[in-house]
Protein backbone atom coordinates (compact mmCIF):
# COMPACT_ATOMS: atom_id res chain seq x y z
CA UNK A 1 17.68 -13.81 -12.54
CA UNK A 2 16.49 -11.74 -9.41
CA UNK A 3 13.92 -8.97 -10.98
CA UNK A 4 13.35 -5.74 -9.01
CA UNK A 5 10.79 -2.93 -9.41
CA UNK A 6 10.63 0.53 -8.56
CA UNK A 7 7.66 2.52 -7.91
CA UNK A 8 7.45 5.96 -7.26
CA UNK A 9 4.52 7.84 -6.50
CA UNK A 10 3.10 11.15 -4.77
CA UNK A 11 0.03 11.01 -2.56
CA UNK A 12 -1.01 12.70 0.73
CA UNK A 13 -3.48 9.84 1.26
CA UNK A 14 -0.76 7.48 2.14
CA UNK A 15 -3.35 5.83 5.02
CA UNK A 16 -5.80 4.99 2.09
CA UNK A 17 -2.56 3.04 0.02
CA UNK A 18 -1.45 1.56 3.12
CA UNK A 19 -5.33 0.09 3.65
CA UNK A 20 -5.16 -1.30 -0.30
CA UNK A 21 -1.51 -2.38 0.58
CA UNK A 22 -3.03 -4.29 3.88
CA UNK A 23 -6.07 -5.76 1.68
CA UNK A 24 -3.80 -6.98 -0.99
CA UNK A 25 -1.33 -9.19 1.04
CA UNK A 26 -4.13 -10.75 2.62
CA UNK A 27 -6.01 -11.61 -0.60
CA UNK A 28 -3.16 -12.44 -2.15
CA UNK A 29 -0.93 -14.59 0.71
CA UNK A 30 0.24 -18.14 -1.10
CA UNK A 31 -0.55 -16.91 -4.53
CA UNK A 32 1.66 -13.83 -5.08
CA UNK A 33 5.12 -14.26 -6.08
CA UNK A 34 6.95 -11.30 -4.53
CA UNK A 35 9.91 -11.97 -2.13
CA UNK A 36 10.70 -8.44 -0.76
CA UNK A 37 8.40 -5.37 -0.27
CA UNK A 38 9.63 -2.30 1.14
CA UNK A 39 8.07 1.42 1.44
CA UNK A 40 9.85 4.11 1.81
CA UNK A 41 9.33 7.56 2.00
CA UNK A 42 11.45 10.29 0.35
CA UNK A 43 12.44 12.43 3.47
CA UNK A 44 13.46 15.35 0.94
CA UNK A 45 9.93 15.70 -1.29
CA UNK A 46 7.10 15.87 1.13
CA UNK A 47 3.83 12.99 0.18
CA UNK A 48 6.92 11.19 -2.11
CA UNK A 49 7.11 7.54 -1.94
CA UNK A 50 8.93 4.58 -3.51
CA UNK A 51 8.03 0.64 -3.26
CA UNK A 52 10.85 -1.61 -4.25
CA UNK A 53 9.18 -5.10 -4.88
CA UNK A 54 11.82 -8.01 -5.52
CA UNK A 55 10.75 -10.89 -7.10
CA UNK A 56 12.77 -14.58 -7.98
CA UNK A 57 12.05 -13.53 -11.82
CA UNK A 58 11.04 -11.65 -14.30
CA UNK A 59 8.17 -13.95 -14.92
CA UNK A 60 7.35 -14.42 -11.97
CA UNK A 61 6.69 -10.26 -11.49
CA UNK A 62 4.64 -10.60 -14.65
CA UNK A 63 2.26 -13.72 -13.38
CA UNK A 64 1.89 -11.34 -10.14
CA UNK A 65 1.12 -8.61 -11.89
CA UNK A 66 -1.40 -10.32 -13.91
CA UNK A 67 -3.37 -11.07 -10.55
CA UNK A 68 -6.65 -9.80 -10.29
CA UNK A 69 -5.82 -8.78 -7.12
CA UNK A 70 -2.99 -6.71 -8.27
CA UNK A 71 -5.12 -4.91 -10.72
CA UNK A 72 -7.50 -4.08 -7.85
CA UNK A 73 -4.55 -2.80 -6.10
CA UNK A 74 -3.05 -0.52 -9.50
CA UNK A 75 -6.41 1.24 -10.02
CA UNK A 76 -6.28 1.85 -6.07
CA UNK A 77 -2.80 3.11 -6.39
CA UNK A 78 -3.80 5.97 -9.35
CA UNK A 79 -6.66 6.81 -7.37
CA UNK A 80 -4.91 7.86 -4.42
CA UNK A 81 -1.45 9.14 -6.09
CA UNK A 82 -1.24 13.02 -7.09
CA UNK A 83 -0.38 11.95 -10.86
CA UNK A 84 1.02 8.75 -12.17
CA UNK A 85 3.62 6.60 -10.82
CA UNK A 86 6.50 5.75 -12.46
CA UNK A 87 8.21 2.45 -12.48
CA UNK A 88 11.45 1.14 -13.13
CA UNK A 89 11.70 -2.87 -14.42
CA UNK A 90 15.43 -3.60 -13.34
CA UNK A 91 17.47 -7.20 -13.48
CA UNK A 92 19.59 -7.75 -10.48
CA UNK A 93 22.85 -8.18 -12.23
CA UNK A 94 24.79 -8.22 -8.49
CA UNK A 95 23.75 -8.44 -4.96
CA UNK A 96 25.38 -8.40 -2.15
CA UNK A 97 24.55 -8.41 1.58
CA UNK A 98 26.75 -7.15 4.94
């Protein structure tokens, strides 16, 4: 089953994430396990952000997140954010696409 999560954050370092972000694909390129990253930014709350990260599995979002890489990139993550982040661990229970 398709596993999504949600990340939300506040930061007005965004450039500094985005550098981590940049770092972390290229460490990480044929061993992660995502499918889908996207960023987007909340265009109501100023510095708010959300990364929705879709991965083939549940598991397979766990064995990412147990990366060392990914670590690297969490600790990078509550550096830069203006508290902690929140997530949301969701199962895709439908899907569909226009």
């Amino acid at each position: 089953m398709t596993f999504i999560q949600l990340i939300e954050f506040r930061t007005s370092r965004i450039e500094e994430l985005n550098a981590a972000m940049d770092r972390w694909l290229a460490t990480t390129e044929g061993k992660r396990t995502s499918t889908l990253s996207v960023q987007a930014q909340d265009r109501d709350a100023p510095d708010t952000y959300v990364h929705i990260v879709e991965f083939p599995s549940y598991e397979a979002a766990m064995a990412n997140s147990n990366l060392p890489e990914t670590g690297e990139f969490a600790a990078t993550l509550a550096e830069v954010c203006d508290g902690p982040p929140s997530f949301r661990n969701l199962d895709v229970v439908r899907s569909t696409a226009d």
